[in-house]
Protein backbone atom coordinates (compact mmCIF):
# COMPACT_ATOMS: atom_id res chain seq x y z
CA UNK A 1 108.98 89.29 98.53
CA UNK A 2 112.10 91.31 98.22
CA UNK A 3 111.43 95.33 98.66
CA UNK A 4 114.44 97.64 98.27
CA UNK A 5 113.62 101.00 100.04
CA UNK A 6 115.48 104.40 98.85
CA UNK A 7 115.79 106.96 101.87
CA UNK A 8 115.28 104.50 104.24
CA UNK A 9 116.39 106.02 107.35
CA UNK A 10 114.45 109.00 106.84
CA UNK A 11 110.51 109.55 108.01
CA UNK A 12 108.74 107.75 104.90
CA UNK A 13 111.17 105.18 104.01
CA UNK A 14 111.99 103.80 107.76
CA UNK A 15 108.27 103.95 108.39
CA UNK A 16 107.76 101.60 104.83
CA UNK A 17 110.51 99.95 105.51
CA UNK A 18 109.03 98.81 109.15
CA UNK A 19 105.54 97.53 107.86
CA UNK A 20 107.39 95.44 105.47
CA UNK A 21 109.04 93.76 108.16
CA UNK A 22 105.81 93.38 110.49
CA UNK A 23 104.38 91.79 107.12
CA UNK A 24 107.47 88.89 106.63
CA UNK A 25 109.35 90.87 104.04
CA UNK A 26 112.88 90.99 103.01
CA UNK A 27 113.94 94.26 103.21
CA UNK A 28 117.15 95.91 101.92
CA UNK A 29 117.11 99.62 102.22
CA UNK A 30 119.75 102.31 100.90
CA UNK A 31 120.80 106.14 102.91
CA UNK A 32 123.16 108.35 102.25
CA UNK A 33 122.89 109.65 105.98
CA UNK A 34 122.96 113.14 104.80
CA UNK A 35 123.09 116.11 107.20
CA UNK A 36 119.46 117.40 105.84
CA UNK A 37 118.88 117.03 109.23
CA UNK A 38 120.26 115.55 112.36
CA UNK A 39 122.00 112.15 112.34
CA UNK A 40 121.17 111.03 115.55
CA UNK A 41 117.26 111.08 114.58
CA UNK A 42 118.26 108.90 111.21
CA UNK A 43 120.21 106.47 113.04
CA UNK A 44 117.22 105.87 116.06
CA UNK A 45 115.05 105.39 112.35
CA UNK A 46 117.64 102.76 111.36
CA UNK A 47 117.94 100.96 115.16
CA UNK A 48 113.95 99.90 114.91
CA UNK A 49 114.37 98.31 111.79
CA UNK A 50 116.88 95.62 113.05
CA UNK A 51 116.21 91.81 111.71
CA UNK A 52 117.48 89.56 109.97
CA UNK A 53 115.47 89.92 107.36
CA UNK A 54 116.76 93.46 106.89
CA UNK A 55 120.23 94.83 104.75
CA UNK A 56 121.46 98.28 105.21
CA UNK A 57 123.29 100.04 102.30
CA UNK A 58 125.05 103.42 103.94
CA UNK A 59 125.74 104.83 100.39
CA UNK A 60 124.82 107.77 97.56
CA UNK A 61 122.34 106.59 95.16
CA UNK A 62 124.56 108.28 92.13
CA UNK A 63 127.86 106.36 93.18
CA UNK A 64 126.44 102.67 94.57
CA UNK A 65 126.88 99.82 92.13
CA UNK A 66 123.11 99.27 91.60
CA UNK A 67 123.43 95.34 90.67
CA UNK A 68 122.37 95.08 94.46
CA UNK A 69 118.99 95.47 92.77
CA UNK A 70 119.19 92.23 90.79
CA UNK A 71 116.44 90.34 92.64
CA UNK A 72 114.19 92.80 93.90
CA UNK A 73 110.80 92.55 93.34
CA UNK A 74 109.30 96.06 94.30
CA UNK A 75 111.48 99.79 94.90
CA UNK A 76 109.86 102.09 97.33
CA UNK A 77 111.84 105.16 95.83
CA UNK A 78 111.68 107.51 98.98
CA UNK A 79 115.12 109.21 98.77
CA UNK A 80 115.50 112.67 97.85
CA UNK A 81 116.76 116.59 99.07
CA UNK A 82 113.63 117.56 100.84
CA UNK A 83 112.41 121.36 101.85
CA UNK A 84 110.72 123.97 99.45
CA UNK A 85 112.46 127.16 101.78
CA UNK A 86 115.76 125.25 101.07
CA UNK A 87 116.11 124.57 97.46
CA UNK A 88 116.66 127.92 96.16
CA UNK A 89 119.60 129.51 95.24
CA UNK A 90 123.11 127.86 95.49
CA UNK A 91 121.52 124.96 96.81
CA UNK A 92 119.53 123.85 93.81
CA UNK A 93 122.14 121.66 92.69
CA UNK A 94 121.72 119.21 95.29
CA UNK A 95 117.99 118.96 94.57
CA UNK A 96 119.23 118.01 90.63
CA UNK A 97 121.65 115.35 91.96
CA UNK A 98 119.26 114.02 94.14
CA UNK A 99 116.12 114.38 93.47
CA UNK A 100 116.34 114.02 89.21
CA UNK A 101 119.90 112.20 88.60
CA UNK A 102 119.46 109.64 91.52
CA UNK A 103 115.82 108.54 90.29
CA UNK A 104 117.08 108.60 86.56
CA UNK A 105 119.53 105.86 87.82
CA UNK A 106 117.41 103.97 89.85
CA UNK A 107 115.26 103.94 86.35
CA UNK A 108 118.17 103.39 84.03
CA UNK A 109 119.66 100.36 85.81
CA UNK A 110 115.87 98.23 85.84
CA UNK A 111 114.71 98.95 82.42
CA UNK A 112 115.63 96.07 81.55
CA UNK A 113 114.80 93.87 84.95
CA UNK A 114 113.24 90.32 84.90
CA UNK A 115 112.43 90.32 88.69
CA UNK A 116 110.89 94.27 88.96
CA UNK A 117 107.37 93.99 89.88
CA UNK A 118 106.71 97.33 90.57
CA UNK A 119 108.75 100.64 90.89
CA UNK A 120 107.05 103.52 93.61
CA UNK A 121 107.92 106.84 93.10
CA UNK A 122 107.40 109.31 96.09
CA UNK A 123 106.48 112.27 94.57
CA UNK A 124 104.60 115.32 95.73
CA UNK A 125 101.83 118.07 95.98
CA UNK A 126 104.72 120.63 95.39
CA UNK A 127 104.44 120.15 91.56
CA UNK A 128 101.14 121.61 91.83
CA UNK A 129 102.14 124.74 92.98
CA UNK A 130 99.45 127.35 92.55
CA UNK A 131 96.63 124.95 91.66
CA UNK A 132 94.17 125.86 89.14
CA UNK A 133 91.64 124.51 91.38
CA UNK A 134 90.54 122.39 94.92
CA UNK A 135 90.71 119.55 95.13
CA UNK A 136 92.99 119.08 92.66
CA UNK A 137 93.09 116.66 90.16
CA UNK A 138 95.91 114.45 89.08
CA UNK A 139 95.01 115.46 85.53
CA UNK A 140 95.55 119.22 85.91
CA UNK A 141 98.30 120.99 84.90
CA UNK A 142 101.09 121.03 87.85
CA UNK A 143 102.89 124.98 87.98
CA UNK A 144 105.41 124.47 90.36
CA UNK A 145 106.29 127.87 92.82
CA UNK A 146 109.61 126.42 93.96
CA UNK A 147 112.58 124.75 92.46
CA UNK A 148 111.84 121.45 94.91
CA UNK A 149 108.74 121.20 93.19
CA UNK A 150 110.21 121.25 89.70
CA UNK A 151 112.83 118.65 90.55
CA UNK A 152 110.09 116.60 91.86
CA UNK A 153 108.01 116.67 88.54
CA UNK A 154 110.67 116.14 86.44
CA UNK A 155 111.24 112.81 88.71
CA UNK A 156 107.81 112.19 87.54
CA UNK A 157 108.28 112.48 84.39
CA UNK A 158 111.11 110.22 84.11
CA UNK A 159 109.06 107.42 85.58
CA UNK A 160 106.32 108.16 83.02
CA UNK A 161 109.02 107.75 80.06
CA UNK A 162 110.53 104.40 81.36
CA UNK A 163 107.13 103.32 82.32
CA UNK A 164 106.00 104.27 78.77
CA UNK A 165 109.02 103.72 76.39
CA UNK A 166 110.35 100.67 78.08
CA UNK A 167 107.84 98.97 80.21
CA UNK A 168 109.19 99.26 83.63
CA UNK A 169 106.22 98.93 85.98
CA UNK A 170 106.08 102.38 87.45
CA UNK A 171 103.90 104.83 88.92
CA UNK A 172 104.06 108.08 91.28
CA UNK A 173 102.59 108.64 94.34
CA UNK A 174 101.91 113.02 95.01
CA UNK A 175 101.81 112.99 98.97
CA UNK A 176 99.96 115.55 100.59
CA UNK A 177 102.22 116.95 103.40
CA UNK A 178 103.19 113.74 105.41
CA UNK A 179 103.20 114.06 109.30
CA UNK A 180 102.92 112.27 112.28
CA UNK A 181 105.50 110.39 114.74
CA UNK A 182 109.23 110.44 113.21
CA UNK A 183 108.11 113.27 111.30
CA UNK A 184 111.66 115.61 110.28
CA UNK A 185 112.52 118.22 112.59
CA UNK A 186 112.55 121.01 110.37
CA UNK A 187 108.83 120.57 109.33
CA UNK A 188 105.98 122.25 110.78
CA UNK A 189 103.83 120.07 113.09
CA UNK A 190 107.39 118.69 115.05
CA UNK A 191 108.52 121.80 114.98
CA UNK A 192 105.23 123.15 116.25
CA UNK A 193 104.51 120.75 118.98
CA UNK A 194 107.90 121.01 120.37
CA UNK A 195 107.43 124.19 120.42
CA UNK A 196 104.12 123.38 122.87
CA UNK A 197 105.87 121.60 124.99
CA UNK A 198 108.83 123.48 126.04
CA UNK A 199 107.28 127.05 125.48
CA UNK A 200 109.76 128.16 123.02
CA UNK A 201 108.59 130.28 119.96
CA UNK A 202 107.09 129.30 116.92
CA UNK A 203 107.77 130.99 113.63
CA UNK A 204 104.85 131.16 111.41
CA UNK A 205 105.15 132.32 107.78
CA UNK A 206 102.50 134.53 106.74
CA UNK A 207 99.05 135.00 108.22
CA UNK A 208 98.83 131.82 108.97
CA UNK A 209 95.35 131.46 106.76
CA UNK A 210 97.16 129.58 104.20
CA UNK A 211 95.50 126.35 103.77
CA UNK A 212 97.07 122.24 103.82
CA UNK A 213 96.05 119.72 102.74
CA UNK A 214 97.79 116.89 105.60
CA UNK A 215 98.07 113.75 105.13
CA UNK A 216 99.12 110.69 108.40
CA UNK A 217 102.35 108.69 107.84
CA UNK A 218 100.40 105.42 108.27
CA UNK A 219 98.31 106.79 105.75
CA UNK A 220 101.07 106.79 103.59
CA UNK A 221 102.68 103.25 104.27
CA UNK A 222 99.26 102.06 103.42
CA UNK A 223 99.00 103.68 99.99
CA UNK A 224 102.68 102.57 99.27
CA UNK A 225 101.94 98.74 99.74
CA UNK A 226 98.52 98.76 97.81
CA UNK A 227 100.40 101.34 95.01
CA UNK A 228 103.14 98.05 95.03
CA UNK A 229 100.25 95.20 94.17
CA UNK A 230 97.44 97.04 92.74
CA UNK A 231 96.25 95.54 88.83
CA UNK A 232 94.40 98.70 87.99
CA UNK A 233 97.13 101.16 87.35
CA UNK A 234 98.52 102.12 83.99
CA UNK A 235 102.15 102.82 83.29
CA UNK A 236 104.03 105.64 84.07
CA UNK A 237 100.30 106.35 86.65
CA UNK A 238 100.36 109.76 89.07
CA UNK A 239 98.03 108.99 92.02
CA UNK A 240 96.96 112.06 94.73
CA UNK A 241 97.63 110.57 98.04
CA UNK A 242 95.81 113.19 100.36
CA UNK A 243 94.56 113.37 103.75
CA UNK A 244 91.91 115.71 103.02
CA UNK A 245 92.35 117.67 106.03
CA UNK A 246 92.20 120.90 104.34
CA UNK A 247 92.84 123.07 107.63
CA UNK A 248 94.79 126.63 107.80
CA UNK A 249 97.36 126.30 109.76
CA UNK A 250 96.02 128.54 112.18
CA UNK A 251 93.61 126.25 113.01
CA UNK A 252 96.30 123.68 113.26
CA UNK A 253 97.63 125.74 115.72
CA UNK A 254 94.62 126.15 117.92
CA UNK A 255 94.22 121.92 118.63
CA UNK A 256 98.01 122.14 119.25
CA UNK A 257 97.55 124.02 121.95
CA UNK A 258 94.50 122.12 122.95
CA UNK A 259 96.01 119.11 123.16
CA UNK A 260 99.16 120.24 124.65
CA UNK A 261 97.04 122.45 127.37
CA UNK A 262 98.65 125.72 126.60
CA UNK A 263 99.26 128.82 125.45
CA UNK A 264 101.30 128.97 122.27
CA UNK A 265 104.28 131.65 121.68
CA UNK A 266 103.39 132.36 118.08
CA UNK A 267 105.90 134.81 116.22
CA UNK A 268 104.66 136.15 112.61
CA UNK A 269 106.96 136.69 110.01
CA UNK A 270 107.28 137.26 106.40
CA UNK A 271 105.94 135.32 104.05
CA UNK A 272 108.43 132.57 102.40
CA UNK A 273 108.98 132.31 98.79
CA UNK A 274 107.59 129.93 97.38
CA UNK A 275 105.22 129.29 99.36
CA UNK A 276 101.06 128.62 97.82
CA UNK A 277 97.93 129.50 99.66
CA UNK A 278 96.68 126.37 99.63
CA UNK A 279 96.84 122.60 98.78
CA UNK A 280 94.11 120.13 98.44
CA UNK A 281 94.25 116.68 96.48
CA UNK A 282 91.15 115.02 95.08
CA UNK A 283 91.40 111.54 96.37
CA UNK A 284 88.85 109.88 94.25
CA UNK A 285 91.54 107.92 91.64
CA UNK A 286 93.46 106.92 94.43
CA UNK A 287 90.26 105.15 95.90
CA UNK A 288 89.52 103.62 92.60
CA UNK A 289 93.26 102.49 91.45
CA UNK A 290 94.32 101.54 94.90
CA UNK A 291 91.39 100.83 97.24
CA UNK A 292 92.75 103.08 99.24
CA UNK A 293 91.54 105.92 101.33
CA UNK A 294 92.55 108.04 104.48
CA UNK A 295 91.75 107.21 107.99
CA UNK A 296 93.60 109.39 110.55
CA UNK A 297 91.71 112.62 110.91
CA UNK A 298 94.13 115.67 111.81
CA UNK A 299 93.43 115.94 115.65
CA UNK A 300 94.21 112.13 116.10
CA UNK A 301 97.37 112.49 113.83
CA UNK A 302 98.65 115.63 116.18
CA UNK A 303 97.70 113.61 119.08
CA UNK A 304 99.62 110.70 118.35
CA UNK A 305 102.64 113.39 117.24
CA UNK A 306 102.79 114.99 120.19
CA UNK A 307 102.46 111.88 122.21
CA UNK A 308 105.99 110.37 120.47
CA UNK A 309 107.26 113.86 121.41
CA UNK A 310 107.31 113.32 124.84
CA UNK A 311 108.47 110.06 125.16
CA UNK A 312 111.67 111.19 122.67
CA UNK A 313 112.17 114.59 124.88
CA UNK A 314 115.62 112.55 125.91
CA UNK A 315 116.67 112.79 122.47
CA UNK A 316 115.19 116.09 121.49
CA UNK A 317 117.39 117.89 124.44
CA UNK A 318 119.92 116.59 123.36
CA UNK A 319 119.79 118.14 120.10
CA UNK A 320 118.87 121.12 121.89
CA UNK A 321 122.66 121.21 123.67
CA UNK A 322 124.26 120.06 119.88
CA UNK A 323 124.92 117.26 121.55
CA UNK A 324 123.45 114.58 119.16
């Protein structure tokens, strides 16, 4: 099997990208290496994915010549401008490029592919926005609150009209706040159990009583591969791919600091726009679709966060002294 993986130096994609490998695929995998966050983090990604059996593209999804994609059998589409905080403003143009033009491409140049078995679109639980109700279902009506979330859904959407109008074997997968180790620097848990460990402060937005719905990076590989073989989907399919966790981040906070044995430095701030109150995905069509079905409950997930923490510290300092 041939898997071509978008974004795949980042969290999601490397992490895809490596079970392929482990399971005796060929792997060729596409990055822009873009400074959403730091380079030296993207390139340790790209350094455990060495093999023979894998092909790194360093290029821009709108400018590569996508006949590279020939003979693939399955596209893990995991590229995209990530960050809800982010993608107001002046910067909402990158989230178009990337996030709606690059997955239009990636659409537009197998619609007519003899080898495609399967197209996997990473969506997420940002189109949902204010949800008219938890757990949400795949079925009700997404509202996004940010501009991220709308470029998201309209990458839905275009896999829903290929899918429909010209039979190209896709399907979306909404993740549920991915963490665990790898996890990107700017989000919350790596940015919160860093914080535990060297005793600098961590900004919270809000009270803190807003509610997530978090969901374990293996978790996500797993849903990925069965999303990739699975008979029981129908074209142009969204799936919920949620934890289930449904913890407020203040209570997030509290096993942080029991794991990490300490006091945490907790600064309160404003709330962020854009931000919901809560997030929660039912789970029940991705359990009949896919077979699939978390198994990483929250404390294990920090735990096993915090423990690739300090073995990285090296690299962490580092970026500490801008020295990456």
């Amino acid at each position: 099997m041939k898997a071509f993986v978008t974004g795949v130096a980042g969290f999601v994609g490397s992490s895809i990208a490596r079970r392929l490998l482990g399971h005796g695929a060929e792997v060729v995998g596409i990055d822009s290496l873009n400074p959403s966050y730091a380079r030296v983090l993207k390139c340790a990604n790209l350094k455990s994915l060495r093999s023979k059996a894998f092909t790194f593209v360093p290029a821009d999804l709108n400018d590569v010549d996508l006949g590279i994609l020939d003979d693939v059998d399955v596209i893990y589409h995991q590229a995209g401008q990530p960050g809800v905080r982010s993608s107001w403003g002046s910067e909402f143009e990158s989230y178009v490029r990337n996030n709606v033009q690059a997955t239009q491409r990636l659409l537009e140049a197998v619609r007519d592919s003899s080898s495609l078995q399967r197209f996997v679109y990473a969506s997420s639980s940002s189109v949902y926005g204010d949800a008219e109700r938890f757990p949400t279902l795949e079925a009700d009506l997404p509202r996004p609150m940010a501009p991220y979330g709308v470029t998201k859904l309209a990458g839905e959407h275009l896999v829903s009209l290929y899918a429909k109008n010209f039979g190209v074997p896709a399907l979306s997968l909404r993740y549920f706040t991915v963490y665990g180790p790898g996890q990107r620097p700017d989000m919350a848990f790596t940015r919160f159990l860093q914080a535990a460990l060297t005793g600098s402060e961590i900004t919270i937005f809000g009270s803190g009583e807003q509610i997530r719905d978090f969901t374990y990076i293996d978790d996500i590989v797993s849903a990925n591969l069965l999303a990739s073989t699975s008979d029981k989907t129908r074209p142009g399919d969204v799936v919920n791919v949620s934890g289930g966790s449904s913890i407020s981040v203040n209570d997030v906070l509290t096993i942080i600091a029991e794991l990490a044995g300490t006091e945490l430095n907790v600064q309160r701030v404003a709330r962020a726009d854009g931000d919901v109150a809560r997030t929660g995905g039912a789970c029940e069509y991705a359990a009949e679709v896919l077979g699939w079905q978390s198994t990483v409950t929250i404390r294990e997930g920090l735990k096993r966060q915090l423990e690739w923490l300090r073995s990285t510290q090296d690299v962490w300092t580092a970026l500490t002294l801008n020295k990456p």
